[in-house]
PDB file of N, CA and C in Angstrom:
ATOM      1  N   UNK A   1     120.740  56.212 143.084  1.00  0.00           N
ATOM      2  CA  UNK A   1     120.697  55.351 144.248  1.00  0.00           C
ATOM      3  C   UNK A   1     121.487  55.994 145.389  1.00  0.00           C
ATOM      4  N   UNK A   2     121.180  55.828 146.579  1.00  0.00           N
ATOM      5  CA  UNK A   2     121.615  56.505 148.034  1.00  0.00           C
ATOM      6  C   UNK A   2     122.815  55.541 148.295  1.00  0.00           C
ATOM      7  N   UNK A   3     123.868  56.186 148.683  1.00  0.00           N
ATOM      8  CA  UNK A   3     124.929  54.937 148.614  1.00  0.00           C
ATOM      9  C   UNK A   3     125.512  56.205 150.346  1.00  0.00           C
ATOM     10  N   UNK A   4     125.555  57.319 150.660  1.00  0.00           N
ATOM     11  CA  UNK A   4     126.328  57.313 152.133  1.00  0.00           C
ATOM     12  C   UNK A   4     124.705  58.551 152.516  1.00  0.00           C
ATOM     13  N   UNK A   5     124.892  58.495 153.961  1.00  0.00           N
ATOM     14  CA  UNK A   5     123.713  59.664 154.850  1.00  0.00           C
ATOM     15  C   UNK A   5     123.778  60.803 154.108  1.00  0.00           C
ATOM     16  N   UNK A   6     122.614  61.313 153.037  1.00  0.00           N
ATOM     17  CA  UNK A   6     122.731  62.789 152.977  1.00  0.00           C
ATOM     18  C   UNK A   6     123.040  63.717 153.725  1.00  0.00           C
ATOM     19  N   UNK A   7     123.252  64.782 152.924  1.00  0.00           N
ATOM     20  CA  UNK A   7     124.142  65.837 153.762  1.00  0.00           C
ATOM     21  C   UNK A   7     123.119  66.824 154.578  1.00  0.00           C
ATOM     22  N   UNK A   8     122.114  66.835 154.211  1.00  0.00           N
ATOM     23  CA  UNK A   8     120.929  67.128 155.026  1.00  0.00           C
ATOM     24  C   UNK A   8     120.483  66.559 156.528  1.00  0.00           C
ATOM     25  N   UNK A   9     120.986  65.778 156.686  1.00  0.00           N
ATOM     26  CA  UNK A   9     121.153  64.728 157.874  1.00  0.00           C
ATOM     27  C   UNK A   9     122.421  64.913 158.629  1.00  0.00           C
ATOM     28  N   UNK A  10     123.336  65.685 158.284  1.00  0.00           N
ATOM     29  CA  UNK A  10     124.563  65.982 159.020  1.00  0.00           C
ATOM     30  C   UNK A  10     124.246  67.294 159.467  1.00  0.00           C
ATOM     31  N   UNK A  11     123.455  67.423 160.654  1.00  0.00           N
ATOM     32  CA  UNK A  11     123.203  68.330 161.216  1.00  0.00           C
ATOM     33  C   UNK A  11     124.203  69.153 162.546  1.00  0.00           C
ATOM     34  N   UNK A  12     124.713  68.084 162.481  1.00  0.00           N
ATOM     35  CA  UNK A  12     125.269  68.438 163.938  1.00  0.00           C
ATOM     36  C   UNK A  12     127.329  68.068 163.872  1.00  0.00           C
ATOM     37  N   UNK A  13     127.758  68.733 164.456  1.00  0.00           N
ATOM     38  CA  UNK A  13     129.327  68.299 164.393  1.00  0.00           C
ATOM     39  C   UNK A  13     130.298  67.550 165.943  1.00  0.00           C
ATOM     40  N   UNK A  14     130.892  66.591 165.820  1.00  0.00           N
ATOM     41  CA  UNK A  14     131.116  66.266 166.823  1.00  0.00           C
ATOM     42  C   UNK A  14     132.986  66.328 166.645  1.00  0.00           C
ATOM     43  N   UNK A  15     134.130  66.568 167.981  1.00  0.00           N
ATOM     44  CA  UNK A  15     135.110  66.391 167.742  1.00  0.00           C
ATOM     45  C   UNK A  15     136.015  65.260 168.451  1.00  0.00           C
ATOM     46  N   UNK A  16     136.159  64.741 167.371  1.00  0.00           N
ATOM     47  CA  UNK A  16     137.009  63.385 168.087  1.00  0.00           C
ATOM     48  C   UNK A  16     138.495  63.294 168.011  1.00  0.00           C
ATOM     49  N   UNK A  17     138.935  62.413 169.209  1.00  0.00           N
ATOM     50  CA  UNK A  17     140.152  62.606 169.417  1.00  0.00           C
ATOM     51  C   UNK A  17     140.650  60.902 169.265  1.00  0.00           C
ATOM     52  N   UNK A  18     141.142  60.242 167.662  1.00  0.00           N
ATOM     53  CA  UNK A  18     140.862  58.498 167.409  1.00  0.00           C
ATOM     54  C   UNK A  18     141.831  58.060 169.347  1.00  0.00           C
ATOM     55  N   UNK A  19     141.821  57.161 169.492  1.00  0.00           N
ATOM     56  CA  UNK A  19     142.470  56.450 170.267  1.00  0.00           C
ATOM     57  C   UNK A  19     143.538  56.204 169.900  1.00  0.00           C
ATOM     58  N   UNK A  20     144.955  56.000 170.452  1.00  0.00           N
ATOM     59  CA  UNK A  20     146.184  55.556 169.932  1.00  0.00           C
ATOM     60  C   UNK A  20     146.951  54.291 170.461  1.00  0.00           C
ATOM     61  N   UNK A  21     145.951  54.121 172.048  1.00  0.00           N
ATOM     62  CA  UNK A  21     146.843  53.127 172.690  1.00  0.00           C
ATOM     63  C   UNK A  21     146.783  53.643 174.129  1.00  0.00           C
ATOM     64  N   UNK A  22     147.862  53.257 175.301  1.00  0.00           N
ATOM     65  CA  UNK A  22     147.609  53.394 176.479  1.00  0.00           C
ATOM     66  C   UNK A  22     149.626  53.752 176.485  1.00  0.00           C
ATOM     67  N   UNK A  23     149.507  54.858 177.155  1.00  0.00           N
ATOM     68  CA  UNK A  23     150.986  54.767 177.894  1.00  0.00           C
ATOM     69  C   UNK A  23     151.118  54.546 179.199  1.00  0.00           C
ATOM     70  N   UNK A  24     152.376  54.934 179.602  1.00  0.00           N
ATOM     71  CA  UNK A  24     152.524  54.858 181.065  1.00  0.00           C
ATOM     72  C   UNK A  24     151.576  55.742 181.999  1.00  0.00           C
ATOM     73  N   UNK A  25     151.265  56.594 181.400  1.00  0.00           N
ATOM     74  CA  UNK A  25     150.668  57.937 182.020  1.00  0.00           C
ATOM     75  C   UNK A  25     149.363  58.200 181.748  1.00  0.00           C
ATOM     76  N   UNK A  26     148.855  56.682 180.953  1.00  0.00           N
ATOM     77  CA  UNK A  26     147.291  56.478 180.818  1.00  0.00           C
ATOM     78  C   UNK A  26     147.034  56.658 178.679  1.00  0.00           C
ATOM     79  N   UNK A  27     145.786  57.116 178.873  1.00  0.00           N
ATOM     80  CA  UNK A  27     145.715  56.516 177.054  1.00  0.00           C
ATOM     81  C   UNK A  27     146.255  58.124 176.187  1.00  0.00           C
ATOM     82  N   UNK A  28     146.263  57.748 175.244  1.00  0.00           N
ATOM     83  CA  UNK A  28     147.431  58.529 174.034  1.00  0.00           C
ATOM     84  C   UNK A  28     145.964  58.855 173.235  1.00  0.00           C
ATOM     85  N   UNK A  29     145.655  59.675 172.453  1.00  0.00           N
ATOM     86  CA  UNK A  29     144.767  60.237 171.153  1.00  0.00           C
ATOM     87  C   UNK A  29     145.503  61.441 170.321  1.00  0.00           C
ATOM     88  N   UNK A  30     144.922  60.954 169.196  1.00  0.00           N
ATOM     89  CA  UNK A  30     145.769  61.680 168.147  1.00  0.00           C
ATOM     90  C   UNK A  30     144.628  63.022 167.903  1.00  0.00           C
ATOM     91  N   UNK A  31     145.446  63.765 166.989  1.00  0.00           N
ATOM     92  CA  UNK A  31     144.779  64.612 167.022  1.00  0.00           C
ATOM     93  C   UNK A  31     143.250  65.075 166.983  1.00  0.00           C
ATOM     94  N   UNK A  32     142.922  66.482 167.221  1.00  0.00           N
ATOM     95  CA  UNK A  32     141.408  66.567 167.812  1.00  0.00           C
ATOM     96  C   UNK A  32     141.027  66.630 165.909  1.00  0.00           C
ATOM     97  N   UNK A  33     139.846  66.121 165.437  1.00  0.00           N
ATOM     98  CA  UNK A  33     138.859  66.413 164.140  1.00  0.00           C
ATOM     99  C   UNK A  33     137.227  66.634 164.293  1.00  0.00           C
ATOM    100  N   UNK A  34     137.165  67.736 163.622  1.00  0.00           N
ATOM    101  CA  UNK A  34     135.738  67.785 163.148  1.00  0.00           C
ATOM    102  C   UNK A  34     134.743  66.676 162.753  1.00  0.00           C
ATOM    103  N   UNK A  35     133.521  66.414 162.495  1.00  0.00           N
ATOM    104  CA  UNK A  35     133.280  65.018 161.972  1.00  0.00           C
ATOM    105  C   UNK A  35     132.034  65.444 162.245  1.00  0.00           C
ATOM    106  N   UNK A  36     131.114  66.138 161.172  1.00  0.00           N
ATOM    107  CA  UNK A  36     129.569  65.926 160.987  1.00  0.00           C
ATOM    108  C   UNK A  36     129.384  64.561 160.782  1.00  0.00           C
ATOM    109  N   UNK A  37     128.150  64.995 161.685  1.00  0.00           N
ATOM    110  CA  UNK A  37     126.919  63.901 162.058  1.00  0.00           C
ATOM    111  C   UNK A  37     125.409  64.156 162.300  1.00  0.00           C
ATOM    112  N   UNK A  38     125.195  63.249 162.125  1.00  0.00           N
ATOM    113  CA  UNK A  38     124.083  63.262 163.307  1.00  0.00           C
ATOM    114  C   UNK A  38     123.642  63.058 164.464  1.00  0.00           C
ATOM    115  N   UNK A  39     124.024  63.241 166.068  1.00  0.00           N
ATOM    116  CA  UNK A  39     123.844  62.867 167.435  1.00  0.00           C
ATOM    117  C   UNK A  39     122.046  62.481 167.526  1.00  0.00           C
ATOM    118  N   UNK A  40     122.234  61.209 168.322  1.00  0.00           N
ATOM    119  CA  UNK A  40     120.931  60.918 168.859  1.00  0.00           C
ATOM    120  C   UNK A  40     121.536  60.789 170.388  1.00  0.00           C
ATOM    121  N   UNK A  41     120.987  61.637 171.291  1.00  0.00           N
ATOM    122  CA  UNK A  41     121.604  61.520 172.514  1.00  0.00           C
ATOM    123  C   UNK A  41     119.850  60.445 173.201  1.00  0.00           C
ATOM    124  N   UNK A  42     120.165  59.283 173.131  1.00  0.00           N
ATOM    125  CA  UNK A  42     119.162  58.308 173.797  1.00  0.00           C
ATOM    126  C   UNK A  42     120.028  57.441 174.693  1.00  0.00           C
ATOM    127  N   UNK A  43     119.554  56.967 175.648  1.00  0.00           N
ATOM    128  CA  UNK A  43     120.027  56.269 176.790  1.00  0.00           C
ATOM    129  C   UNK A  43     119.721  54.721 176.334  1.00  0.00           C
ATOM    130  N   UNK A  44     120.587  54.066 176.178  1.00  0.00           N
ATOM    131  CA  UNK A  44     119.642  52.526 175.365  1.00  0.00           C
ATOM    132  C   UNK A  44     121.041  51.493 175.820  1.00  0.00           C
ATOM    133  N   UNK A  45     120.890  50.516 176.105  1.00  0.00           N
ATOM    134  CA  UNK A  45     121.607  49.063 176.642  1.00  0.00           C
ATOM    135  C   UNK A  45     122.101  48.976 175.039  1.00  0.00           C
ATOM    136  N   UNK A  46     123.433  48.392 174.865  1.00  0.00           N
ATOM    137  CA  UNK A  46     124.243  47.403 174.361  1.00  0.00           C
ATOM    138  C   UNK A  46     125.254  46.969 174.360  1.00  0.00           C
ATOM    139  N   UNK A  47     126.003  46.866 173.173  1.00  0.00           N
ATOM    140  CA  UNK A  47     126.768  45.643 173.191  1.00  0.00           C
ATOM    141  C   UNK A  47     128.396  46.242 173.194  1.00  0.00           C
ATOM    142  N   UNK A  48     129.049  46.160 174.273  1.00  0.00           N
ATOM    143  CA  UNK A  48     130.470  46.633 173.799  1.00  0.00           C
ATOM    144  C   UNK A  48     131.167  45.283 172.663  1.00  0.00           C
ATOM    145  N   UNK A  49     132.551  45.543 172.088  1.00  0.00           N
ATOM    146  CA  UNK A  49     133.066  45.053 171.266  1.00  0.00           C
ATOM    147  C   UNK A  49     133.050  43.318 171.919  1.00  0.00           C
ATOM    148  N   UNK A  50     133.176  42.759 173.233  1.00  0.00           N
ATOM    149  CA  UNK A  50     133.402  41.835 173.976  1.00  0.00           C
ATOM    150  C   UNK A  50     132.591  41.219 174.125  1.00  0.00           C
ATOM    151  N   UNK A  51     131.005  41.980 174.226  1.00  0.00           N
ATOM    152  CA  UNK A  51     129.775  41.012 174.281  1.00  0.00           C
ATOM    153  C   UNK A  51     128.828  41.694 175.551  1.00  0.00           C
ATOM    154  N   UNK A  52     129.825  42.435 176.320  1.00  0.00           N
ATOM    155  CA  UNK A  52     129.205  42.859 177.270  1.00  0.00           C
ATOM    156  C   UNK A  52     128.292  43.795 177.199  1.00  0.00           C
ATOM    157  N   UNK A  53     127.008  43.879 177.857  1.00  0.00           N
ATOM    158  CA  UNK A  53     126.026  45.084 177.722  1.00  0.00           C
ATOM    159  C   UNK A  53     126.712  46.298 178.941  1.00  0.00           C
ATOM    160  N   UNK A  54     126.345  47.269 177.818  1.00  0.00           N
ATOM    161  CA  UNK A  54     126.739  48.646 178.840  1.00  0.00           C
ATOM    162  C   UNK A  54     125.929  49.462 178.316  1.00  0.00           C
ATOM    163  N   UNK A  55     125.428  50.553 179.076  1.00  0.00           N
ATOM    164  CA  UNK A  55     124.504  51.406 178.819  1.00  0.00           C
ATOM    165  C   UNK A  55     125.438  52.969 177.949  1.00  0.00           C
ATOM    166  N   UNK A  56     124.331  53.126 176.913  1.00  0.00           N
ATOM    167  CA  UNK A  56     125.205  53.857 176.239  1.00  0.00           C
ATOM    168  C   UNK A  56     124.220  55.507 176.359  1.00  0.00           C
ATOM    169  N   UNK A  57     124.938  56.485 176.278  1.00  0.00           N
ATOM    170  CA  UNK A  57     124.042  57.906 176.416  1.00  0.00           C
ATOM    171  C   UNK A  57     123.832  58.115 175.261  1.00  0.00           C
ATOM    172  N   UNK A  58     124.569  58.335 174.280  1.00  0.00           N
ATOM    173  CA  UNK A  58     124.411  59.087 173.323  1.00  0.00           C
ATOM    174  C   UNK A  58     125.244  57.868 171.961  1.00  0.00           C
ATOM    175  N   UNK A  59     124.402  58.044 170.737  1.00  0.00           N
ATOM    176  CA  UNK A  59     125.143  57.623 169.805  1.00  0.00           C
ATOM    177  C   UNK A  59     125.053  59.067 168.329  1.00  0.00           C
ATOM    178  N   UNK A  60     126.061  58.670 167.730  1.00  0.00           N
ATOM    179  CA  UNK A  60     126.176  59.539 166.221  1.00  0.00           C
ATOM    180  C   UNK A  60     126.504  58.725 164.879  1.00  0.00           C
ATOM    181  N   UNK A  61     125.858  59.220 164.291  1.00  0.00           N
ATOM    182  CA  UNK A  61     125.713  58.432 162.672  1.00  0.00           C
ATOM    183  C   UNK A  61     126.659  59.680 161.790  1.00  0.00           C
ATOM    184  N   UNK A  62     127.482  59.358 160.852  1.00  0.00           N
ATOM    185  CA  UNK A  62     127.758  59.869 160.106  1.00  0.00           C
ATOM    186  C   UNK A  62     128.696  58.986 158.629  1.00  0.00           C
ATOM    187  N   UNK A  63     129.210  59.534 158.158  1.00  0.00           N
ATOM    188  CA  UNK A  63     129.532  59.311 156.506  1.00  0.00           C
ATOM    189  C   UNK A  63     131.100  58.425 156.684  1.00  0.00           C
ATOM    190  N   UNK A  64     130.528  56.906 155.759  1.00  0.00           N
ATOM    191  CA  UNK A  64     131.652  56.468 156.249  1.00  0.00           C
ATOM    192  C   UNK A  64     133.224  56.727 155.654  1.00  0.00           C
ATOM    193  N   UNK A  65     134.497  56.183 156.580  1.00  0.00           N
ATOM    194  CA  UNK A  65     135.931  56.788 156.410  1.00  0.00           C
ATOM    195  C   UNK A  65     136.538  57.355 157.542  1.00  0.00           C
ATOM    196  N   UNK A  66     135.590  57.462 159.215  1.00  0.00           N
ATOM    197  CA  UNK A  66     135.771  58.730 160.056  1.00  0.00           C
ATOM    198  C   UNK A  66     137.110  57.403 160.870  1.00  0.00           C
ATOM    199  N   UNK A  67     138.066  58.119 161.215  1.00  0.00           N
ATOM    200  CA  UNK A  67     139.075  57.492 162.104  1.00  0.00           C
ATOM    201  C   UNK A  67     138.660  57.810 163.836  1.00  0.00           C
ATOM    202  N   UNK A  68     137.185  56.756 164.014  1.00  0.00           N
ATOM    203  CA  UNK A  68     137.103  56.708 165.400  1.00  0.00           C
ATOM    204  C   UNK A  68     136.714  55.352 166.166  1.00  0.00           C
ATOM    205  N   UNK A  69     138.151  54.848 166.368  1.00  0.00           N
ATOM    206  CA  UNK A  69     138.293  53.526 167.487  1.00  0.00           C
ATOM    207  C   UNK A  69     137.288  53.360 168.195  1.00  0.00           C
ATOM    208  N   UNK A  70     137.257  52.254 169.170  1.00  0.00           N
ATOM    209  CA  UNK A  70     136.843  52.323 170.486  1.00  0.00           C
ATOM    210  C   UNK A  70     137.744  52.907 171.618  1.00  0.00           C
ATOM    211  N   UNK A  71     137.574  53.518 172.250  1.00  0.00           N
ATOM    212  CA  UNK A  71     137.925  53.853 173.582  1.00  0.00           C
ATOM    213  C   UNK A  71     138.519  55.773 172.808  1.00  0.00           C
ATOM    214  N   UNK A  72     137.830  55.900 171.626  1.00  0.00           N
ATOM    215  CA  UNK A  72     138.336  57.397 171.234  1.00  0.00           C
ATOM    216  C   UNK A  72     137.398  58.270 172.512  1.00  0.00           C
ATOM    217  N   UNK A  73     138.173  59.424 172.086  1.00  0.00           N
ATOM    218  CA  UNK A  73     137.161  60.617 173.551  1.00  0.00           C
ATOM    219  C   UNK A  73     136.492  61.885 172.255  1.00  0.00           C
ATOM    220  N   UNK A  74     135.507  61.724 172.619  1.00  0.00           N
ATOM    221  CA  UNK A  74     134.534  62.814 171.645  1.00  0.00           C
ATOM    222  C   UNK A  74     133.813  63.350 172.492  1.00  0.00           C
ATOM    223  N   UNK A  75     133.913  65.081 171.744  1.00  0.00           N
ATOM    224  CA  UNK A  75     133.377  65.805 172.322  1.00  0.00           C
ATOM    225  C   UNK A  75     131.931  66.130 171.955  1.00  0.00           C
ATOM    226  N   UNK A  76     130.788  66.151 172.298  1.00  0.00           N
ATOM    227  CA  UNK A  76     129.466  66.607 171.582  1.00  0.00           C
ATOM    228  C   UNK A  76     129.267  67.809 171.678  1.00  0.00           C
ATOM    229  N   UNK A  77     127.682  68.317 170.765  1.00  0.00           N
ATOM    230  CA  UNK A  77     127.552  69.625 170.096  1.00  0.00           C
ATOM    231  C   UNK A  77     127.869  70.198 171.812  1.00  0.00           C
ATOM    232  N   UNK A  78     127.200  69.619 172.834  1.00  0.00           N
ATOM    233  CA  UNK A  78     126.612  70.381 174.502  1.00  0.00           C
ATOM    234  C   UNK A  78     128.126  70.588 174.658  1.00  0.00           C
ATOM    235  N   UNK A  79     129.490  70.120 174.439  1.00  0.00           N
ATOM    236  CA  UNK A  79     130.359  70.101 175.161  1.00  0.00           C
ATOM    237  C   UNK A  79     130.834  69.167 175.684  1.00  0.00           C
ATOM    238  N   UNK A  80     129.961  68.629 176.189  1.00  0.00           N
ATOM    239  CA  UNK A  80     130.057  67.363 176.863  1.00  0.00           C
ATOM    240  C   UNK A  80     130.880  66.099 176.325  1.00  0.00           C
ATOM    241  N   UNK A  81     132.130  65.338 177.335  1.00  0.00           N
ATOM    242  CA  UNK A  81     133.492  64.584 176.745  1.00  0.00           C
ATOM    243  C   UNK A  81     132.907  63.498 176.926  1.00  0.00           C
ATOM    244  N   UNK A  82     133.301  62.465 176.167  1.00  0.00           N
ATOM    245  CA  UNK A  82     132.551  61.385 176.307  1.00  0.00           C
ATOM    246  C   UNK A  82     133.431  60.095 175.234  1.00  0.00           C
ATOM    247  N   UNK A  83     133.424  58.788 175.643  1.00  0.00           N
ATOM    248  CA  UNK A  83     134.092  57.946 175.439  1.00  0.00           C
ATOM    249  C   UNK A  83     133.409  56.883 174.479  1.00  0.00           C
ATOM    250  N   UNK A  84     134.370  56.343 173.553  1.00  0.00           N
ATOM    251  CA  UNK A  84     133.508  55.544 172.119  1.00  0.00           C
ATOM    252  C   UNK A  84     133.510  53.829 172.731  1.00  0.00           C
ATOM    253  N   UNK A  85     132.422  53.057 173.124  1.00  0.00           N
ATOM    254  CA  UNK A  85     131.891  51.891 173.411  1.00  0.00           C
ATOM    255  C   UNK A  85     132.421  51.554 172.024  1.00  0.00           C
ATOM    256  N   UNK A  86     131.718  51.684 170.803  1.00  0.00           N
ATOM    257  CA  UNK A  86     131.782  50.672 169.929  1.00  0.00           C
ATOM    258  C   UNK A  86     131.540  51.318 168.236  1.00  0.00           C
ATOM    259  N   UNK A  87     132.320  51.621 167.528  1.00  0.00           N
ATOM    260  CA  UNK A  87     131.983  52.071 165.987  1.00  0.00           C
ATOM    261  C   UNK A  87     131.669  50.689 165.005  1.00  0.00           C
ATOM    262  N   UNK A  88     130.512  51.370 164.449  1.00  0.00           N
ATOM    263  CA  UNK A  88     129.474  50.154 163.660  1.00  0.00           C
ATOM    264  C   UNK A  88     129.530  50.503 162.219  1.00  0.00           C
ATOM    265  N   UNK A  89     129.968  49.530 161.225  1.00  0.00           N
ATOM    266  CA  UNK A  89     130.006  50.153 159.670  1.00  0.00           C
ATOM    267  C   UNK A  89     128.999  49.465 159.720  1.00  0.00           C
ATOM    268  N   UNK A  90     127.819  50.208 158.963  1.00  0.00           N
ATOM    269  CA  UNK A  90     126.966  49.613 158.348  1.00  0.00           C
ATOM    270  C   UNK A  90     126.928  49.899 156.941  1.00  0.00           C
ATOM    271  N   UNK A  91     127.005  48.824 156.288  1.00  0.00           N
ATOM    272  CA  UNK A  91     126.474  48.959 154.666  1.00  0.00           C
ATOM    273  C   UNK A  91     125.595  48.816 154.185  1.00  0.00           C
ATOM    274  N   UNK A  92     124.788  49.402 153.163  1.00  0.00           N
ATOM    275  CA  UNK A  92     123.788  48.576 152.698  1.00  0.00           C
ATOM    276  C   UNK A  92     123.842  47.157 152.102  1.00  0.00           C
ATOM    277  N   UNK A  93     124.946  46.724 151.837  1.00  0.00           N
ATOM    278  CA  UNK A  93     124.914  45.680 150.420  1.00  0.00           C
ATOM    279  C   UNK A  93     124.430  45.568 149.541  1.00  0.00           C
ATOM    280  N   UNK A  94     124.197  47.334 149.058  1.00  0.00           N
ATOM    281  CA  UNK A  94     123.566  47.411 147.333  1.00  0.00           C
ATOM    282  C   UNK A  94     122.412  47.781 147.601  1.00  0.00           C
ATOM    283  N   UNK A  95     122.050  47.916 148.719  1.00  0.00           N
ATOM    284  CA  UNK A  95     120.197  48.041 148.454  1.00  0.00           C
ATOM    285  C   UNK A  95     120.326  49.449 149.151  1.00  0.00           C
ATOM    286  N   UNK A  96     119.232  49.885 148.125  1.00  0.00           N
ATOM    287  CA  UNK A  96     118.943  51.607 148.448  1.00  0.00           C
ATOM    288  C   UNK A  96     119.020  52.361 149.790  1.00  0.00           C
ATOM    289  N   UNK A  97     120.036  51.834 150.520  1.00  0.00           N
ATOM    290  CA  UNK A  97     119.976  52.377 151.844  1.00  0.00           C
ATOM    291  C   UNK A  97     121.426  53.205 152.486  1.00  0.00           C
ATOM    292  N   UNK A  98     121.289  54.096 153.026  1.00  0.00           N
ATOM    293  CA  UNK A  98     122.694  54.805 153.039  1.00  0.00           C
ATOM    294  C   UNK A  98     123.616  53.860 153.971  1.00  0.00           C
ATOM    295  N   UNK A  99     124.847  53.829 153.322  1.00  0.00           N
ATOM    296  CA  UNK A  99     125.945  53.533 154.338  1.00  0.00           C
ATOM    297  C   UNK A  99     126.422  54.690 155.033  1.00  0.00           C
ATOM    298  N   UNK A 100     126.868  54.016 155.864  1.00  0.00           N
ATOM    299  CA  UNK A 100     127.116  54.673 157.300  1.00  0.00           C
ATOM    300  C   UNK A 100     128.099  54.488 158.467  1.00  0.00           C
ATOM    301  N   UNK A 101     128.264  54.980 159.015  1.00  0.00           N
ATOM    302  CA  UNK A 101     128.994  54.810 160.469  1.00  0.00           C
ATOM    303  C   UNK A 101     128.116  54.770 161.692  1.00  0.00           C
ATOM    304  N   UNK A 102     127.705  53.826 162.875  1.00  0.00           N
ATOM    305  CA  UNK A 102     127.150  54.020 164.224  1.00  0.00           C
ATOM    306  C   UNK A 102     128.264  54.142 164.904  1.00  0.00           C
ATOM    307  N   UNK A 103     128.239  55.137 165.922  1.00  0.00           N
ATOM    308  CA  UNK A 103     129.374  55.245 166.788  1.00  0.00           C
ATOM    309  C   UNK A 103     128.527  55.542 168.162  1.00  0.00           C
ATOM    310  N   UNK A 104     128.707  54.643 169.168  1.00  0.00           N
ATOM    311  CA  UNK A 104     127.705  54.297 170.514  1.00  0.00           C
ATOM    312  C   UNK A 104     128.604  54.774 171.582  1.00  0.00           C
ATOM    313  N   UNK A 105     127.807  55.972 172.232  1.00  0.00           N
ATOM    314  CA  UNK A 105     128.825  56.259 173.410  1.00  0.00           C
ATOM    315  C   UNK A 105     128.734  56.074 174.617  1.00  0.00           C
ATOM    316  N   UNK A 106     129.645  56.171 175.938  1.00  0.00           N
ATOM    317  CA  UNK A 106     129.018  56.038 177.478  1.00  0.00           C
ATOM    318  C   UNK A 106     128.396  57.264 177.667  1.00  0.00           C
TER     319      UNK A 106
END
């Protein structure tokens, strides 16, 4: 039974920096990590943590356990820095479907 995203599906690597908080001098992130995935860079409306719709560029799926908040800064395969809207555990609840991480970006 499929219980996390095969590793065949972790095509791509992204590096994130979790969120720590906000100082005086603006927000804090802990150190930079590796973190295969998979990037779907699609432009698609949803839901930040609050309810509010915001348009998101790019999201990544990968294997769940990854330490990435909202408001973490990740870098994609292009380079390109970019800020975490909203990380989604999805489980299956037993049924043949991989668990996972959605992580939705601006």
């Amino acid at each position: 039974m499929l219980t996390t995203l095969p590793k065949f599906m972790l095509g791509h690597t992204v590096t994130v920096e979790p969120y720590l908080g906000r100082t005086s001098v603006g927000p804090r992130y802990g150190p930079a990590s590796p973190v295969r995935c998979f990037v779907d860079e699609q432009t698609r409306t949803v839901r930040d943590p609050t309810g509010r719709e915001v348009v998101s560029s790019s999201t990544f799926y990968a294997r769940p356990g990854i330490d990435c908040p909202q408001d973490s800064r990740v870098t994609l395969p292009s380079g390109r820095k970019t800020t975490v809207i909203a990380r989604l555990d999805r489980d299956g609840g037993g049924m043949p479907t991989p668990d996972h991480v959605e992580v939705q970006l601006l």
